[in-house]
N, C-alpha and C. Protein backbone atom coordinates (compact mmCIF):
# COMPACT_ATOMS: atom_id res chain seq x y z
N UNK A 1 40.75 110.54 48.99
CA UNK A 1 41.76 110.58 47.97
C UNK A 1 41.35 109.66 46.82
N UNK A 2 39.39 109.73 46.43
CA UNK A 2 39.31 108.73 45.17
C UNK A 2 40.25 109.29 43.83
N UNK A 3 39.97 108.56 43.13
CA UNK A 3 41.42 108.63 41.85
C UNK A 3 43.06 108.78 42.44
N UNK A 4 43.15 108.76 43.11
CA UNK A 4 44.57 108.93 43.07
C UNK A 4 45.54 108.04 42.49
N UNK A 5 46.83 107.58 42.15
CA UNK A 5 47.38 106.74 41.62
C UNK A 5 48.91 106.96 41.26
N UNK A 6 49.83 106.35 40.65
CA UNK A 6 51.06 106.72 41.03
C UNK A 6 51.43 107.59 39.54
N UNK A 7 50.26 107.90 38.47
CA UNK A 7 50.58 108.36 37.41
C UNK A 7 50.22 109.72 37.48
N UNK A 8 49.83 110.12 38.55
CA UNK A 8 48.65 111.59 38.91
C UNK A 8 49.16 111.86 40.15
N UNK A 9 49.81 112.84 40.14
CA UNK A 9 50.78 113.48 41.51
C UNK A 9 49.86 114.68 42.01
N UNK A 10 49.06 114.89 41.54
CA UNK A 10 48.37 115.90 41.54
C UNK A 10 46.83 115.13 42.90
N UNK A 11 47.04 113.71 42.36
CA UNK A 11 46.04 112.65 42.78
C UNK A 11 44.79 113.50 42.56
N UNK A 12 44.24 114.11 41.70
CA UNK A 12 42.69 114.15 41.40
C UNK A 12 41.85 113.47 40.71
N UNK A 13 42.78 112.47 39.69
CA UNK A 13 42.20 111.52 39.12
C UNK A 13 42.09 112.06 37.24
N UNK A 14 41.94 114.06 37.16
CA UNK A 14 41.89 114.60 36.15
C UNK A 14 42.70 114.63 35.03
N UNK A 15 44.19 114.94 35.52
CA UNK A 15 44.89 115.24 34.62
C UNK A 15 46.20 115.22 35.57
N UNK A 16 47.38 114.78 35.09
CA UNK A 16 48.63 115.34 35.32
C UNK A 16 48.85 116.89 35.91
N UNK A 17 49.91 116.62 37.34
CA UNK A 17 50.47 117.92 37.53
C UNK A 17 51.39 118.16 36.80
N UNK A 18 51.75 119.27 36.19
CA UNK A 18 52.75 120.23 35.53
C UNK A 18 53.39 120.20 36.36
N UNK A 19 55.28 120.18 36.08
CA UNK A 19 56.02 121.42 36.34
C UNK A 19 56.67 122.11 35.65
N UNK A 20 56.67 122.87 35.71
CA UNK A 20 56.93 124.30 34.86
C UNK A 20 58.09 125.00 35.94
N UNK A 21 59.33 125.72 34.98
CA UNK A 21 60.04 126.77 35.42
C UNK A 21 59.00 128.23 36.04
N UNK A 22 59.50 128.69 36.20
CA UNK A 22 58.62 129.99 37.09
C UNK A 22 59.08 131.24 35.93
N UNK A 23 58.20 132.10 35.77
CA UNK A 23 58.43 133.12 35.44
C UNK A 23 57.81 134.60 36.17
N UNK A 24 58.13 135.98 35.78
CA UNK A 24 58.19 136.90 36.29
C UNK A 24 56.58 136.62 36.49
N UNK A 25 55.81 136.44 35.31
CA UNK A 25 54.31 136.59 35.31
C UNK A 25 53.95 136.02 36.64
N UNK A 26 54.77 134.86 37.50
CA UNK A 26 53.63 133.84 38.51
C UNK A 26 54.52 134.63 39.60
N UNK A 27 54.75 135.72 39.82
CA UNK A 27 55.50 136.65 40.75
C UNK A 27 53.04 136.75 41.90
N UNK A 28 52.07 137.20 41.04
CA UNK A 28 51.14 137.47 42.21
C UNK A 28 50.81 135.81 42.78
N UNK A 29 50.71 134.92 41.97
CA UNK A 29 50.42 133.62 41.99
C UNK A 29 51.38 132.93 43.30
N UNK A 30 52.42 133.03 42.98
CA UNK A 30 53.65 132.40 43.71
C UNK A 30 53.33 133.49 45.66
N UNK A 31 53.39 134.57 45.20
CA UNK A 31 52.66 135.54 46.70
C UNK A 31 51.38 135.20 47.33
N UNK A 32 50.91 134.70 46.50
CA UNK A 32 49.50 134.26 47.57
C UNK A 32 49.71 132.63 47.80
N UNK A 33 50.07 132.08 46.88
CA UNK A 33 50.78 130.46 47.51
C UNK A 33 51.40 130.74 48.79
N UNK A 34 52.51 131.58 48.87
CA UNK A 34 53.20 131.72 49.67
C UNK A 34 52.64 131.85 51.17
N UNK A 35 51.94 132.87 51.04
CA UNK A 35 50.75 133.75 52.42
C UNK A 35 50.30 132.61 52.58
N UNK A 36 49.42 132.02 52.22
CA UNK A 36 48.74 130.97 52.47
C UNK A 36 49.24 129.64 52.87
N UNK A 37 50.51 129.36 52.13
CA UNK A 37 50.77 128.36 52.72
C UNK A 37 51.91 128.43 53.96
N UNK A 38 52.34 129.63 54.01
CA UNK A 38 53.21 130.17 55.35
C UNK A 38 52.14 130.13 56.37
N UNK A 39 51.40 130.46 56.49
CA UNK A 39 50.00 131.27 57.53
C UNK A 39 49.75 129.63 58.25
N UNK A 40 49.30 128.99 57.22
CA UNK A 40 48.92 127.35 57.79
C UNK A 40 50.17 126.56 58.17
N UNK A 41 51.12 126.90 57.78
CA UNK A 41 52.19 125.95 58.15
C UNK A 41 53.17 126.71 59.32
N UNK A 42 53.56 127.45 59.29
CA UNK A 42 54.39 128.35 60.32
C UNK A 42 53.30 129.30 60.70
N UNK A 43 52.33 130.05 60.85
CA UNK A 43 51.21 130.34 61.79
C UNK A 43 51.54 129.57 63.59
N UNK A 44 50.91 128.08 63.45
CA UNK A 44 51.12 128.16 64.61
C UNK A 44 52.32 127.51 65.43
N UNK A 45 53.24 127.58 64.75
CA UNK A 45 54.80 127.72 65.32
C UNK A 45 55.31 129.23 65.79
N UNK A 46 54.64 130.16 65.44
CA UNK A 46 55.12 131.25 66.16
C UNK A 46 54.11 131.97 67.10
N UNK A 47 54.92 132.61 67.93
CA UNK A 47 54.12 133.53 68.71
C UNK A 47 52.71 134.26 68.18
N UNK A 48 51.63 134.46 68.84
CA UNK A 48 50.16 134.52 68.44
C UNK A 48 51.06 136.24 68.32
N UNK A 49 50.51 136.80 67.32
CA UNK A 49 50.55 138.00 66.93
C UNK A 49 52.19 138.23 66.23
N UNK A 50 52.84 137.43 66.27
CA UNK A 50 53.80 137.48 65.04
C UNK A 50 53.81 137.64 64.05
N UNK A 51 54.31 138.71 63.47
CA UNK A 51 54.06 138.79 61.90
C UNK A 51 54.94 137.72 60.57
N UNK A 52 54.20 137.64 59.94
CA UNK A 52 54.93 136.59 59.00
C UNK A 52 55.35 137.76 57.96
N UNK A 53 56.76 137.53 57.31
CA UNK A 53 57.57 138.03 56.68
C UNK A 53 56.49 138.08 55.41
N UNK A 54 56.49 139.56 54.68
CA UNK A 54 55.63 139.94 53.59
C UNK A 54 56.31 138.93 52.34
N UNK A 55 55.61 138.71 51.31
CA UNK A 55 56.27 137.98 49.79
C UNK A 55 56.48 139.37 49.33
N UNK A 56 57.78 139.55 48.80
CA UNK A 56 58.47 140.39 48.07
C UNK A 56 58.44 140.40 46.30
N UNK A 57 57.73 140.63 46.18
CA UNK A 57 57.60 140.42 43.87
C UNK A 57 59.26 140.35 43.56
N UNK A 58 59.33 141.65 43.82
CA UNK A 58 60.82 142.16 43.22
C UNK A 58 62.15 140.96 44.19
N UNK A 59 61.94 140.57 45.03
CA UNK A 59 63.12 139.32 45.50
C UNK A 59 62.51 138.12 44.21
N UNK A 60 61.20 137.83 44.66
CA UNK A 60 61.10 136.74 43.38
C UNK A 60 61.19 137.21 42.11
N UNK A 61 61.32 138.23 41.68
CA UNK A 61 62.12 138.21 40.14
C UNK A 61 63.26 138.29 40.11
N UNK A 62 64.11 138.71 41.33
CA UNK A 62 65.68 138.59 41.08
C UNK A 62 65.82 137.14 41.07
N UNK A 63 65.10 136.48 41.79
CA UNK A 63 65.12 134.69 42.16
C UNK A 63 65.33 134.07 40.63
N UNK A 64 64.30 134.82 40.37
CA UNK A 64 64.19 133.78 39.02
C UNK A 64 65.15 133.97 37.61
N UNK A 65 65.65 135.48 37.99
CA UNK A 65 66.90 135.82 36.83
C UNK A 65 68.31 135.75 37.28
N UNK A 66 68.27 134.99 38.78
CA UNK A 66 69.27 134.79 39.17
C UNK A 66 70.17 132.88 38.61
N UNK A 67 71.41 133.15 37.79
CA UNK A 67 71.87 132.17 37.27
C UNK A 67 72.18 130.49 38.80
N UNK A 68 72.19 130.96 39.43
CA UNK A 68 72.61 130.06 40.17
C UNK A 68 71.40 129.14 41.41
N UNK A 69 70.26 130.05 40.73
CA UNK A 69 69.26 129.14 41.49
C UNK A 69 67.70 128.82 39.96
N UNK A 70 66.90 128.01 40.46
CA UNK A 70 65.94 127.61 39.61
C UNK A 70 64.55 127.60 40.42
N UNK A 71 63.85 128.27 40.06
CA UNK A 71 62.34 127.90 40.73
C UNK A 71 61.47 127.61 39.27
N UNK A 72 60.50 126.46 40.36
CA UNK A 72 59.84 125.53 39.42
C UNK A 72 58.25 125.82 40.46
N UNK A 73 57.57 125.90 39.48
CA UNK A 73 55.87 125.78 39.55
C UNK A 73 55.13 124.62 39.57
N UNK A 74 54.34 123.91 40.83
CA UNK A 74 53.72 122.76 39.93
C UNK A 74 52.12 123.39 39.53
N UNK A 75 51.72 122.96 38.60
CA UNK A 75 50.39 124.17 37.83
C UNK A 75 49.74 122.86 37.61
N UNK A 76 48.33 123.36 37.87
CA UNK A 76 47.36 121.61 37.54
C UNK A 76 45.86 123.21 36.96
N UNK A 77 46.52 123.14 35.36
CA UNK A 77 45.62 124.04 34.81
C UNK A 77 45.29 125.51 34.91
N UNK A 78 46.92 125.99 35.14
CA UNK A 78 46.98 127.25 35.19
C UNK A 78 46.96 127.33 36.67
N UNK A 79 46.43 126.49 37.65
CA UNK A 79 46.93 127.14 39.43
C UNK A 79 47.97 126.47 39.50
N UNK A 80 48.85 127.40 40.56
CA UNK A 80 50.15 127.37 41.04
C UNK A 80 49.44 126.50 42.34
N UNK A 81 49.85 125.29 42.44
CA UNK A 81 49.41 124.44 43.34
C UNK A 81 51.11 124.92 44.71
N UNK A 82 52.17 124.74 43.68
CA UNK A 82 53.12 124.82 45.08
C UNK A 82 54.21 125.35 44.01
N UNK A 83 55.57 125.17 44.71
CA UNK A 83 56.47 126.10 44.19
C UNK A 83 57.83 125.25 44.73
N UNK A 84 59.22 125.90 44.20
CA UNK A 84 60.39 125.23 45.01
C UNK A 84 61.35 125.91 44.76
N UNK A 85 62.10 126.71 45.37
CA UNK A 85 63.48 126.87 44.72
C UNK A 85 64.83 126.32 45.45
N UNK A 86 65.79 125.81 44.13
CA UNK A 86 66.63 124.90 44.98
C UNK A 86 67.82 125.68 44.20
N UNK A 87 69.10 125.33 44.13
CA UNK A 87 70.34 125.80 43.50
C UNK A 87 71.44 126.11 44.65
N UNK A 88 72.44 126.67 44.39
CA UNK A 88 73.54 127.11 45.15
C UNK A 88 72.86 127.11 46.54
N UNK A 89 74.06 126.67 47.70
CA UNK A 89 73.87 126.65 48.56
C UNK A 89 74.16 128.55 49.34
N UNK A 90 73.78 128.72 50.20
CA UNK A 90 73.89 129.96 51.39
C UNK A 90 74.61 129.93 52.18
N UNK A 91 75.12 128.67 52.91
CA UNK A 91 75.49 128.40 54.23
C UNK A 91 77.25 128.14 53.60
N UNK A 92 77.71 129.19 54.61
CA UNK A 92 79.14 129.34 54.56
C UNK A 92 80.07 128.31 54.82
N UNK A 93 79.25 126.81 55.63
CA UNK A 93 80.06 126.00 56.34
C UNK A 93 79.67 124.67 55.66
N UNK A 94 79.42 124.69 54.34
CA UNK A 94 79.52 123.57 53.57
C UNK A 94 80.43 124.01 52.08
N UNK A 95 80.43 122.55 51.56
CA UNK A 95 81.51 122.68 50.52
C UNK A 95 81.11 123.34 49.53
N UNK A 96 81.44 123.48 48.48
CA UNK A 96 80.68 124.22 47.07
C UNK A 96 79.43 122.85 46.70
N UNK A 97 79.89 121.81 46.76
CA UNK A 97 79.10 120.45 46.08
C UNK A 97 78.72 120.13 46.95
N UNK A 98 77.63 120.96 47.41
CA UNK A 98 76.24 121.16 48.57
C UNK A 98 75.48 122.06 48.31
N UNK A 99 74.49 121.63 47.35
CA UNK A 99 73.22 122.34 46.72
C UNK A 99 71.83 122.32 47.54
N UNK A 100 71.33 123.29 47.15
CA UNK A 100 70.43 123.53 48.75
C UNK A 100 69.14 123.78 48.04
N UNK A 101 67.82 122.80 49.19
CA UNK A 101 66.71 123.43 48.94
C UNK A 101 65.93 124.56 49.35
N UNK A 102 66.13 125.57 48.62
CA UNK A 102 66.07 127.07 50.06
C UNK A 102 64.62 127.20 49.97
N UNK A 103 63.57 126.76 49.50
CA UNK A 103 62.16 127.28 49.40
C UNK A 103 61.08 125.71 49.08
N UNK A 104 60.12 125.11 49.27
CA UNK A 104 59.27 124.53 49.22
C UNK A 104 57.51 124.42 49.49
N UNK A 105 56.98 125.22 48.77
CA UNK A 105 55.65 125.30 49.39
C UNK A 105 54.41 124.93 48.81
N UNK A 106 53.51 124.48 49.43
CA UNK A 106 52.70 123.91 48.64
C UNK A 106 51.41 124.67 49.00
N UNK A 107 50.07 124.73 48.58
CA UNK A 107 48.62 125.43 49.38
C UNK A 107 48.32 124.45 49.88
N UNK A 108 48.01 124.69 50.92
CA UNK A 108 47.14 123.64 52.09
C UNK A 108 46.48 122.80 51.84
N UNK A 109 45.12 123.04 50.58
CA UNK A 109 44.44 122.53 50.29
C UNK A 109 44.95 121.45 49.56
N UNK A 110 46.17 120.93 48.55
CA UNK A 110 47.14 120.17 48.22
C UNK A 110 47.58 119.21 48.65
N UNK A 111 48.20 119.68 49.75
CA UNK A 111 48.87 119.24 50.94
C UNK A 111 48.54 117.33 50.56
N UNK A 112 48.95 116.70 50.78
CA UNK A 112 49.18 115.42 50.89
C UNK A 112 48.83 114.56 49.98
N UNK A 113 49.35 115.17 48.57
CA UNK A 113 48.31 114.64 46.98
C UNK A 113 49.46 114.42 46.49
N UNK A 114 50.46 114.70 46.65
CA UNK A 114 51.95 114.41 45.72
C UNK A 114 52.48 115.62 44.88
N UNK A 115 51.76 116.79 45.44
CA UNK A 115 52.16 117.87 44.92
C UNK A 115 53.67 117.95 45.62
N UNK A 116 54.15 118.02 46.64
CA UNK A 116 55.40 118.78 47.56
C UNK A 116 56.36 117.53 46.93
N UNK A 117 55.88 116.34 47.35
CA UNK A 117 57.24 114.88 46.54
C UNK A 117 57.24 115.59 45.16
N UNK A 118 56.15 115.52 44.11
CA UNK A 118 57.08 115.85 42.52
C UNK A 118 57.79 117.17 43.06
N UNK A 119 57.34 118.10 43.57
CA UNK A 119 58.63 119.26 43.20
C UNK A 119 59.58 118.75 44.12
N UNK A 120 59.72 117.79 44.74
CA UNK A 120 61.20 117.81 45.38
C UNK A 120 62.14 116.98 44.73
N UNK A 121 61.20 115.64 44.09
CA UNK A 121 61.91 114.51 43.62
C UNK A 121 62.72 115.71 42.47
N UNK A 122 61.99 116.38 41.66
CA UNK A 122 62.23 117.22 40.13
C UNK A 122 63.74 117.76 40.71
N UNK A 123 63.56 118.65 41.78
CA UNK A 123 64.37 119.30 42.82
C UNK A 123 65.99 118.79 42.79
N UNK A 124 65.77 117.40 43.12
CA UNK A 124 67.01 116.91 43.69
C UNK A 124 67.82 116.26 42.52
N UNK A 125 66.42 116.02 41.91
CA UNK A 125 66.94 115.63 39.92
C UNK A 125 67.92 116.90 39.35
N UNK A 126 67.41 117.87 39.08
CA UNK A 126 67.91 118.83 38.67
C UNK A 126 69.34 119.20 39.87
N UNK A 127 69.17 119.29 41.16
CA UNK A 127 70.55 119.25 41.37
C UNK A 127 71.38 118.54 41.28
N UNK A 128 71.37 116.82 40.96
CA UNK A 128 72.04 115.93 40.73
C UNK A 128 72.76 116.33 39.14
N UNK A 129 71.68 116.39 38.42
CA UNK A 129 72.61 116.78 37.02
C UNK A 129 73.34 118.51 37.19
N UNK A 130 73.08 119.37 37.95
CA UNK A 130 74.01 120.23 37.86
C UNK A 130 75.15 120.00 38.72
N UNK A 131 75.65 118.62 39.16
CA UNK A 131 76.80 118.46 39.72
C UNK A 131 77.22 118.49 41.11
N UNK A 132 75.61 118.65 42.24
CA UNK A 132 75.64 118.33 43.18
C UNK A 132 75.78 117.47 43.84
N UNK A 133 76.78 117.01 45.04
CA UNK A 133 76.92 115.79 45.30
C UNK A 133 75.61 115.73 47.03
N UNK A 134 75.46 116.56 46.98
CA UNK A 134 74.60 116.41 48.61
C UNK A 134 73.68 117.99 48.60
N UNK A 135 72.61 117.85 48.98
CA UNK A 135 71.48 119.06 49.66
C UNK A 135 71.23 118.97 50.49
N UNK A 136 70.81 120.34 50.85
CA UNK A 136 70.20 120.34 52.54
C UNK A 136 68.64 121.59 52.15
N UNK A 137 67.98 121.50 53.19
CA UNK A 137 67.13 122.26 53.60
C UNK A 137 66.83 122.69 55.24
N UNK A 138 66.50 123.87 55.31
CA UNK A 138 66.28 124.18 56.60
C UNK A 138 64.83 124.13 56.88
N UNK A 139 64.80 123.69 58.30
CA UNK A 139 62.78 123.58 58.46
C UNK A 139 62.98 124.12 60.20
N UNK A 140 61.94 124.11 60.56
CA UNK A 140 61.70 124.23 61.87
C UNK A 140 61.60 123.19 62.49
N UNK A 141 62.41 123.58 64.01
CA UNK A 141 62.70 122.34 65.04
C UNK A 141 61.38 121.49 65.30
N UNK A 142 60.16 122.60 65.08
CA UNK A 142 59.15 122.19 65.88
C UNK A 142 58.05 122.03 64.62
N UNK A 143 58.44 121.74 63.08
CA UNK A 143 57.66 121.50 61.94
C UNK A 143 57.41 120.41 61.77
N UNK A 144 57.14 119.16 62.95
CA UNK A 144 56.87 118.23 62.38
C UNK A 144 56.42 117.67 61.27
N UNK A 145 55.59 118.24 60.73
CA UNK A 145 54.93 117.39 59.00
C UNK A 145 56.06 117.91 58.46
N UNK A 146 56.65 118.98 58.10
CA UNK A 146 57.71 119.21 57.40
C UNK A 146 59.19 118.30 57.38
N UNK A 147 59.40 117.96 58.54
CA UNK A 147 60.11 117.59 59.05
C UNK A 147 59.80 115.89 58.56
N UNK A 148 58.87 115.37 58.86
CA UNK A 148 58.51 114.22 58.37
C UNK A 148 58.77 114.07 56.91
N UNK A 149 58.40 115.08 56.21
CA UNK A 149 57.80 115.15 54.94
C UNK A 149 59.68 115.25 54.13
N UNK A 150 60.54 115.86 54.63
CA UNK A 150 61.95 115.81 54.25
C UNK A 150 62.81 114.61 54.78
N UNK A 151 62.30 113.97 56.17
CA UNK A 151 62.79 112.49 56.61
C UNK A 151 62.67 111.18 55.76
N UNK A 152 60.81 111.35 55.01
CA UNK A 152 60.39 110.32 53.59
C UNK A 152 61.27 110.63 52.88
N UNK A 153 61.56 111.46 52.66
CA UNK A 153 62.72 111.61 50.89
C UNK A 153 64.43 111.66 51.08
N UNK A 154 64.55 111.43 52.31
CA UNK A 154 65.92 110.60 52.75
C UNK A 154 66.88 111.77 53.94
N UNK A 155 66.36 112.83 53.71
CA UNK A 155 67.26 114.20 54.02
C UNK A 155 67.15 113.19 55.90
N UNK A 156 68.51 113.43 56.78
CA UNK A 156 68.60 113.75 57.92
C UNK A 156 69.42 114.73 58.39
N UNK A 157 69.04 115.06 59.96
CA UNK A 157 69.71 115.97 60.38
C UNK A 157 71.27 115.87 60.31
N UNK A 158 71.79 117.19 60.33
CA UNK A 158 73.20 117.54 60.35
C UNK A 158 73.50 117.88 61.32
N UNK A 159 73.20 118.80 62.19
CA UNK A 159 73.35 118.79 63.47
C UNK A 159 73.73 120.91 63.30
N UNK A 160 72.91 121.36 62.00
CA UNK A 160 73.25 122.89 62.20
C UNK A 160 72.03 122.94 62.72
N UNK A 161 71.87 124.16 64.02
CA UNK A 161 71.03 124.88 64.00
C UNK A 161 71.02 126.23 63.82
N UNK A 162 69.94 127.10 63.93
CA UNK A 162 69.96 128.52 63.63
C UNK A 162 69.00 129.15 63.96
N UNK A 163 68.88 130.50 64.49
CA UNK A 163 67.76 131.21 65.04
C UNK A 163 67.70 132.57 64.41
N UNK A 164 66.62 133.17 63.61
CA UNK A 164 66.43 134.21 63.44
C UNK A 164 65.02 135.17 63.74
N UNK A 165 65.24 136.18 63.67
CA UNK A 165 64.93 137.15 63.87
C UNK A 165 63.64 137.50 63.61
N UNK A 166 63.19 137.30 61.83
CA UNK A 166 61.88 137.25 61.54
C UNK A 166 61.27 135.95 61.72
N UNK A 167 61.54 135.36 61.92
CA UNK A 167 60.83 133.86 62.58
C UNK A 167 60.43 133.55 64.04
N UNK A 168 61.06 134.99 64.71
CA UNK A 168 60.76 135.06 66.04
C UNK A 168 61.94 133.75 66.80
N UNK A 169 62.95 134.16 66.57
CA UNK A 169 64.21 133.42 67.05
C UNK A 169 63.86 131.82 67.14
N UNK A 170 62.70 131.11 66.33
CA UNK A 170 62.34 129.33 66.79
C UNK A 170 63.32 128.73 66.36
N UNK A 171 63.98 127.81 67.13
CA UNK A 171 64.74 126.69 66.55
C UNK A 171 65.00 126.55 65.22
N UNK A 172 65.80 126.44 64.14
CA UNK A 172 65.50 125.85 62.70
C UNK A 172 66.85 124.76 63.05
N UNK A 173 66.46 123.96 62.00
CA UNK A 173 67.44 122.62 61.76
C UNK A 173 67.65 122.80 60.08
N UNK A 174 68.88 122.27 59.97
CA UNK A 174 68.91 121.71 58.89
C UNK A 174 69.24 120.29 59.09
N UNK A 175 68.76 119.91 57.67
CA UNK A 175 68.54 118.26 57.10
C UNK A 175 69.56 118.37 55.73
N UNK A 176 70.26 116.97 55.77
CA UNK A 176 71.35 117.09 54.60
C UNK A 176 70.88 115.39 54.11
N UNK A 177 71.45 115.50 52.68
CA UNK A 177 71.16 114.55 51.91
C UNK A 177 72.20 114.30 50.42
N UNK A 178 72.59 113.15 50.45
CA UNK A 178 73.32 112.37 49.61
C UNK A 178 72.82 112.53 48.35
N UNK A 179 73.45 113.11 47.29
CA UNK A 179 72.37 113.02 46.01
C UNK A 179 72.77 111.84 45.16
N UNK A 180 73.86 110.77 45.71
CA UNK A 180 74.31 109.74 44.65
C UNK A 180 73.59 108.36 44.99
């Protein structure tokens, strides 16, 4: 990790990571982030021959023209290093002023440079000024680095769990967090 430093989140030593709002254009960009960083990170949490849920273009452009959520890009020179989308919460059993991180991903190769902290710190910024008083995110029971990686930035468990279907029924947790 030579150059790294607390002014370079990107830690390459080159230049500043970007973040940037998302647009329709980073719809192939944002799909192969995705594959890639699903494959290495949930790969081996599921069953060997499980299929991982395809990236959908057309869900990520409703994502992004949808008023009540925001996805953000971090770009270090035109690559989509990772991604985030946070906004309105999903979960029926919290209040309205419980804004949620529904998406976080970074490419592997990234992974532990300060790419995933700026888009979350940006994340929880931006839900604080739209009037959120608390977020949550869901991860897997058994995602440790993930799990770690949302414990550093304050989120603990709530005590929901949930099992679905394309994930091959694994454990998920959610993690909730104070935004004041």
């Amino acid at each position: 990790m030579l150059g790294r430093h607390d002014r370079d989140p990107a830690g390459d030593g080159r230049r500043p990571l970007k973040l940037r709002r998302a647009t329709a254009g980073d719809a192939d960009a944002i799909g192969a982030l995705w594959d890639e960083s699903a494959r290495a990170g949930f790969g081996p949490l599921l069953p060997e021959g499980h299929p991982l849920p395809e990236f959908d273009p057309g869900i990520f452009r409703a994502l992004i023209q949808n008023p009540d959520l925001h996805v953000l890009v971090a770009d270090d020179a035109g690559e989509a290093l990772g991604h985030t989308t946070f906004g309105k919460n999903r979960d029926v059993d919290v209040a309205a002023d419980v804004g949620e991180i529904r998406a976080l991903f970074v490419r592997p190769a990234a992974w532990r440079r300060g790419v995933g902290s700026a888009l979350m710190d940006r994340a929880l910024d931006e839900l604080r000024e739209l009037g959120y008083a608390e977020a949550t995110v869901w991860s897997f029971d058994a995602n440790a680095r993930a799990n770690a990686f949302y414990e550093h930035h304050g989120f603990r468990r709530d005590g929901a769990e949930k099992r679905e279907e394309v994930w091959a029924d694994r454990l998920e947790v959610r993690y909730r967090l104070a935004l004041s």
